[in-house]
Protein backbone atom coordinates (compact mmCIF):
# COMPACT_ATOMS: atom_id res chain seq x y z
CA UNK A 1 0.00 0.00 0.00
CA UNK A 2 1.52 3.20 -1.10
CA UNK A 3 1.01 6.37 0.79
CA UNK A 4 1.90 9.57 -0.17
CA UNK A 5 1.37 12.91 2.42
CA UNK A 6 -0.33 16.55 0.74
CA UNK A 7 0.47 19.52 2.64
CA UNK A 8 -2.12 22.56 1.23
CA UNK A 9 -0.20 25.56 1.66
CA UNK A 10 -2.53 28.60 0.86
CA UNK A 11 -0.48 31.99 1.39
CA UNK A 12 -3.84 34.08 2.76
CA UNK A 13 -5.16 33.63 6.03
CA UNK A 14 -8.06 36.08 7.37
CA UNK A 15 -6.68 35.55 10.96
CA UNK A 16 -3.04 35.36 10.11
CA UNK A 17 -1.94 36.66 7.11
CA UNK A 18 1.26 35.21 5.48
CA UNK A 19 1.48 32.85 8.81
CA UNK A 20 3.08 30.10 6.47
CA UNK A 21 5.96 31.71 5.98
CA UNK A 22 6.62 33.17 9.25
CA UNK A 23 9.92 32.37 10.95
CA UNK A 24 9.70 29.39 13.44
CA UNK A 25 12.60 29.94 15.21
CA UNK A 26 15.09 29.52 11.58
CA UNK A 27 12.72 28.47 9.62
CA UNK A 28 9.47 29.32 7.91
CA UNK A 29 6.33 27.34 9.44
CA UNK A 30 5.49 25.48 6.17
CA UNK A 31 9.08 23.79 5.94
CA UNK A 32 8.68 22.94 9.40
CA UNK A 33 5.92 21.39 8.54
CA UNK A 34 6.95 19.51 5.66
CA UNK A 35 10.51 18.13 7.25
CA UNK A 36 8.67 16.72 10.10
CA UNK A 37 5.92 14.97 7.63
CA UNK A 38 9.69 13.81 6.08
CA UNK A 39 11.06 12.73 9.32
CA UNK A 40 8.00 10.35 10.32
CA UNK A 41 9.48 8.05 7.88
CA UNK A 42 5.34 7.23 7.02
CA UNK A 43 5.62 8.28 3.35
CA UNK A 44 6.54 6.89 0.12
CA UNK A 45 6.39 10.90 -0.79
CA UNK A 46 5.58 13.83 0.66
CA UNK A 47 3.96 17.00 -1.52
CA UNK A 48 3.57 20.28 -0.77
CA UNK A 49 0.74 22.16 -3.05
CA UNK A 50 0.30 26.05 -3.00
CA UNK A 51 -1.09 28.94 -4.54
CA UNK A 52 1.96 30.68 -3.92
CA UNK A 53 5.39 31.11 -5.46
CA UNK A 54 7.02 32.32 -2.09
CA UNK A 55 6.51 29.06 -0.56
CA UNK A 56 6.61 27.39 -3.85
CA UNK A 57 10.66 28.48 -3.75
CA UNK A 58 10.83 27.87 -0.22
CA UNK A 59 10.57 24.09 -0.75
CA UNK A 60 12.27 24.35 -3.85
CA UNK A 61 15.30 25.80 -2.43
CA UNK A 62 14.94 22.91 0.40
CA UNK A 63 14.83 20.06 -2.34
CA UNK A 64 11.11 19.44 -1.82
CA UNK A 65 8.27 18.50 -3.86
CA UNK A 66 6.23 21.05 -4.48
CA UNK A 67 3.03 21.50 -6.84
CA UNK A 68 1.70 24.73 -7.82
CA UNK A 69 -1.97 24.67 -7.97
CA UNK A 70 -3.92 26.25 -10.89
CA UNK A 71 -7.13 26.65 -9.67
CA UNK A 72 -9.21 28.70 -6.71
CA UNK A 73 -10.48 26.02 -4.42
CA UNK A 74 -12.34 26.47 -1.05
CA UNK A 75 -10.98 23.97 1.30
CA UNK A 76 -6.99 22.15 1.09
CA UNK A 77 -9.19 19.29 0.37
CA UNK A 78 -10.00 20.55 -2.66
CA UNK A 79 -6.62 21.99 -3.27
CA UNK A 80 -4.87 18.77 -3.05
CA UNK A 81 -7.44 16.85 -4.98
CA UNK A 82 -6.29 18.68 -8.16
CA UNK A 83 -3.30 16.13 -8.48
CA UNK A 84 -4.67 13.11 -6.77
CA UNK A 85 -5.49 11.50 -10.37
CA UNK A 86 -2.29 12.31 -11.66
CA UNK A 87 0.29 10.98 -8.38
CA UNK A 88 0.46 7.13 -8.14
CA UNK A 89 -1.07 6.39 -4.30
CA UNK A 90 -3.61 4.17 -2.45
CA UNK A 91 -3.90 6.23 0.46
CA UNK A 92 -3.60 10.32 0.25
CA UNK A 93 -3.12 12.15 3.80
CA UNK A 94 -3.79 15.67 4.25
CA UNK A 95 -1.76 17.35 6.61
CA UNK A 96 -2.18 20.95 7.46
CA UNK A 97 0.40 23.35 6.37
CA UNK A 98 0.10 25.18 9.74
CA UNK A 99 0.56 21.64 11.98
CA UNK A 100 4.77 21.50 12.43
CA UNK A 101 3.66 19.34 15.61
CA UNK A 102 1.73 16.61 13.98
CA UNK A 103 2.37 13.67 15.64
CA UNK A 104 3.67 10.42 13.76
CA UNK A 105 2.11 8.04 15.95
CA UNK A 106 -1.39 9.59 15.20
CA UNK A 107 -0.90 9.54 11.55
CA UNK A 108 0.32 5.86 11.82
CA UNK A 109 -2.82 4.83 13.21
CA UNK A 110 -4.55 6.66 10.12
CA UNK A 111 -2.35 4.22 7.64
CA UNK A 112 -2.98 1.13 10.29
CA UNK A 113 -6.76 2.19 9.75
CA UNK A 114 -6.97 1.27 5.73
CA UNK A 115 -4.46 -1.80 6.14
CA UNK A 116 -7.07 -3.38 8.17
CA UNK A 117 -9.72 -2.45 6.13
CA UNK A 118 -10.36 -5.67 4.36
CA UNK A 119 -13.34 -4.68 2.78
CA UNK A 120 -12.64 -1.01 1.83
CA UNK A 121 -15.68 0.32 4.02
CA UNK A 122 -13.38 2.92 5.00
CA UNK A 123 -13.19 6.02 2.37
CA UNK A 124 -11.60 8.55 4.77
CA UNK A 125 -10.06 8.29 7.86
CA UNK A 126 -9.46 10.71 10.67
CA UNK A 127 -8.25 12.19 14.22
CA UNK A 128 -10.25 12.95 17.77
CA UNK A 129 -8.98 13.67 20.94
CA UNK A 130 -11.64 13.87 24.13
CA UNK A 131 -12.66 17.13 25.81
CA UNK A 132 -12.39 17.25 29.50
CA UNK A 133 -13.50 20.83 30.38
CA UNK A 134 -16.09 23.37 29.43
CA UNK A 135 -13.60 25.95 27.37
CA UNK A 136 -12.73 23.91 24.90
CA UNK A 137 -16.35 22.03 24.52
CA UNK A 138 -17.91 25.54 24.24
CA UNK A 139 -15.02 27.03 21.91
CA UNK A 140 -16.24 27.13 17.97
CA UNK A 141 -12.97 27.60 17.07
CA UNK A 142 -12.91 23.61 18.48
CA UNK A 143 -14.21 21.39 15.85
CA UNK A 144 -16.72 18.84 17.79
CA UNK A 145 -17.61 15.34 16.48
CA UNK A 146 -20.08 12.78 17.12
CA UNK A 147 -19.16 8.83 16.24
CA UNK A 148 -21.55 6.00 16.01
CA UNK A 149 -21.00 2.82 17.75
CA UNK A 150 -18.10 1.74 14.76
CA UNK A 151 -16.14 5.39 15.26
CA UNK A 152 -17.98 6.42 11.93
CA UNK A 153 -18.48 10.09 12.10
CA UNK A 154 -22.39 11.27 12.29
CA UNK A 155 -21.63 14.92 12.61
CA UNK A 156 -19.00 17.90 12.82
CA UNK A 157 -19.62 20.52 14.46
CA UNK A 158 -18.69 24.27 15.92
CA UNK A 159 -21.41 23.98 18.53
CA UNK A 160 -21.10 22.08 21.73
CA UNK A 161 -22.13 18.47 20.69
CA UNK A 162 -23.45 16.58 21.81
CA UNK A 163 -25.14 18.99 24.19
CA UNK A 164 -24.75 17.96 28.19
CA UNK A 165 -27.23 19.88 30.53
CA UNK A 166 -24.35 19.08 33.21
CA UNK A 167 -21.45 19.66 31.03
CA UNK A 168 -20.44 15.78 31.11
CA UNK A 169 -17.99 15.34 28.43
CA UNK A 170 -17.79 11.50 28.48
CA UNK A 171 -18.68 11.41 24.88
CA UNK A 172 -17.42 14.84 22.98
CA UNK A 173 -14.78 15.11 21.28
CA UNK A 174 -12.24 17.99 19.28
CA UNK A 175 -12.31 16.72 15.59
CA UNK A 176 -8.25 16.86 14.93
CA UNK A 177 -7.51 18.54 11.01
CA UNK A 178 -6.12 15.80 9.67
CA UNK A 179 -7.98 13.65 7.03
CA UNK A 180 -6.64 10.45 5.18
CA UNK A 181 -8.19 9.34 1.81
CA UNK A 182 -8.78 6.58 0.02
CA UNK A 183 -7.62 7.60 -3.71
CA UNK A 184 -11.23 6.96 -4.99
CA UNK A 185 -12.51 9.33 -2.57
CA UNK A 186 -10.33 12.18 -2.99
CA UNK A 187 -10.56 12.43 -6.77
CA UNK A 188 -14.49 12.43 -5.98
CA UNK A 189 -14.14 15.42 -4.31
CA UNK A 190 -14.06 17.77 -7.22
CA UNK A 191 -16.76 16.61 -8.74
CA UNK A 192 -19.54 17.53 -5.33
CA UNK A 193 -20.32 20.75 -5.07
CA UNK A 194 -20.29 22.59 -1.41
CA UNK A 195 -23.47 21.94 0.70
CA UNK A 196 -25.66 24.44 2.80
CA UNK A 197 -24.20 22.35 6.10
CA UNK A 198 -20.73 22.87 4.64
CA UNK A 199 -21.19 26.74 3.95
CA UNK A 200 -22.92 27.67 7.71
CA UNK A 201 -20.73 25.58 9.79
CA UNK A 202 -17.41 26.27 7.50
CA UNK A 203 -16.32 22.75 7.69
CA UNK A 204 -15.33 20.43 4.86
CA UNK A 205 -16.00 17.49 6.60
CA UNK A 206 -19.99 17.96 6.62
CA UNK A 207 -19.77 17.94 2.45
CA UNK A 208 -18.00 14.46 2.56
CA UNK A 209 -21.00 13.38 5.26
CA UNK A 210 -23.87 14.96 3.02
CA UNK A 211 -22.64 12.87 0.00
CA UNK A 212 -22.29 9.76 2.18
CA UNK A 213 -18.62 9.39 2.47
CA UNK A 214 -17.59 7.05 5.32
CA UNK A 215 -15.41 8.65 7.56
CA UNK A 216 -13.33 6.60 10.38
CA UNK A 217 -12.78 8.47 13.49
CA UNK A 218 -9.69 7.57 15.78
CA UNK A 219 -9.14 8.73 19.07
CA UNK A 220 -5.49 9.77 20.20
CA UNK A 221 -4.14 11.44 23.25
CA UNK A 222 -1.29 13.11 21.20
CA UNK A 223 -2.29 16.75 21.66
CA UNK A 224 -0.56 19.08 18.80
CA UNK A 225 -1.26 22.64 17.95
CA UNK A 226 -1.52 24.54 14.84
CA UNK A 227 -0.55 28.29 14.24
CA UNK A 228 -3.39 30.23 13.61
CA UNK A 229 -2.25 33.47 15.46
CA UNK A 230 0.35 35.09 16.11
CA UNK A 231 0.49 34.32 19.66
CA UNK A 232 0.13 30.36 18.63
CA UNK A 233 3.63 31.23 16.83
CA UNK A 234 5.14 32.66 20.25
CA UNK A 235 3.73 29.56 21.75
CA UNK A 236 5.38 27.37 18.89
CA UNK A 237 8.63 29.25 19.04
CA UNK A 238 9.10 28.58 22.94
CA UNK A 239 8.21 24.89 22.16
CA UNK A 240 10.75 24.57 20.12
CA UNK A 241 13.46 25.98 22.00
CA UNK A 242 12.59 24.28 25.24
CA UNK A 243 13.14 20.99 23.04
CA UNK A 244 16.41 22.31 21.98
CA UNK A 245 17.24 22.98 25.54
CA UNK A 246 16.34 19.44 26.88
């Protein structure tokens, strides 16, 4: 089973402009990002696909593959799903340009997912970690989702789901931003348009529900961060140089 790792790197960001190629203590955050997808030693490949040519020369420069995409798209889902016909894979994962912190244990269990899958039930798999306190289960910036009794996703949401009177959080969950396709499934993508769900929540994830997409939820402790401010960049910065320092 090959499997190959897309990094959607879109140079705008409404909260933090430019954040993808702000300096993470040496380096910009996107080739952070890509050499740790490298050093997980997961991939047969590992892409990088942009919109832009400042990060398109930044993992140039780096020896990287990089793709330039040709199209608008609305989601990295989309983004990466421009080349999916064209690169030789079975399994596609999506990581976020933003993640440098993504765990390689959590994306094995992604890749353990499909080799199990006998039966190919399984058209995309990915990441939850549980909530344990009211902040983050109220937080919309906290994606929430609800699994059936097989971890298959029912919903994704911004809202505080499933809703506790008593704020028990036995069963809610933070969806985690990283999605793993089956090859069929991703080149699908371009062809469904974007749902009413998709457009009021803002997430991706309820267009692959809507058009009955099976999506394999697995639950990991490995808590990682992305940048999506630039106090999230402070943060990452100090993380990185206490790990120098140990």
């Amino acid at each position: 089973m090959k499997v190959v790792a897309m990094i959607p790197a879109r140079y705008d960001s409404q909260r933090f402009p430019g954040k993808l190629m702000k300096d993470l203590a040496g380096k910009p955050v996107i080739l952070r990002t890509y050499e740790a997808a490298l050093q997980s030693q997961l991939f047969s490949e590992v892409y990088v696909v942009t919109d832009s040519p400042y990060i398109f020369e930044t993992i140039s420069k780096a020896g990287g593959r990089v793709l330039m995409s040709q199209k608008e798209h609305h989601t990295g889902t989309d983004r990466i799903a421009e080349f999916a016909s064209a690169i030789e894979a079975d399994i596609f994962i999506n990581i976020q340009g933003d993640e440098p912190f993504i765990d390689a244990g959590a994306l094995q269990k992604l890749i353990q997912a499909f080799e199990r899958d006998d039966n190919q039930i399984i058209d995309i798999a990915s990441l939850m970690i549980p909530i344990d306190n009211k902040d983050d289960f109220i937080n919309p910036n906290n994606v929430k989702v609800v699994v059936d009794v097989d971890n298959m996703a029912m919903y994704f949401s911004r809202a505080p789901i499933p809703y506790s009177r008593d704020m028990v959080f036995e069963k809610a969950f933070k969806h985690i931003g990283v999605y793993a396709f089956r090859k069929k499934a991703l080149s699908l993508i371009p062809q469904i348009p974007q749902t009413e769900l998709e457009q009021i929540e803002k997430l991706e994830n309820l267009r692959f529900l809507e058009f009955g997409f099976n999506i394999y939820m697995i639950e990991t402790k490995a808590i990682n961060f992305g940048i999506d401010t630039p106090e999230d960049l402070q943060k990452a910065i100090r993380f990185i140089k206490h790990k120098d320092n140990e």
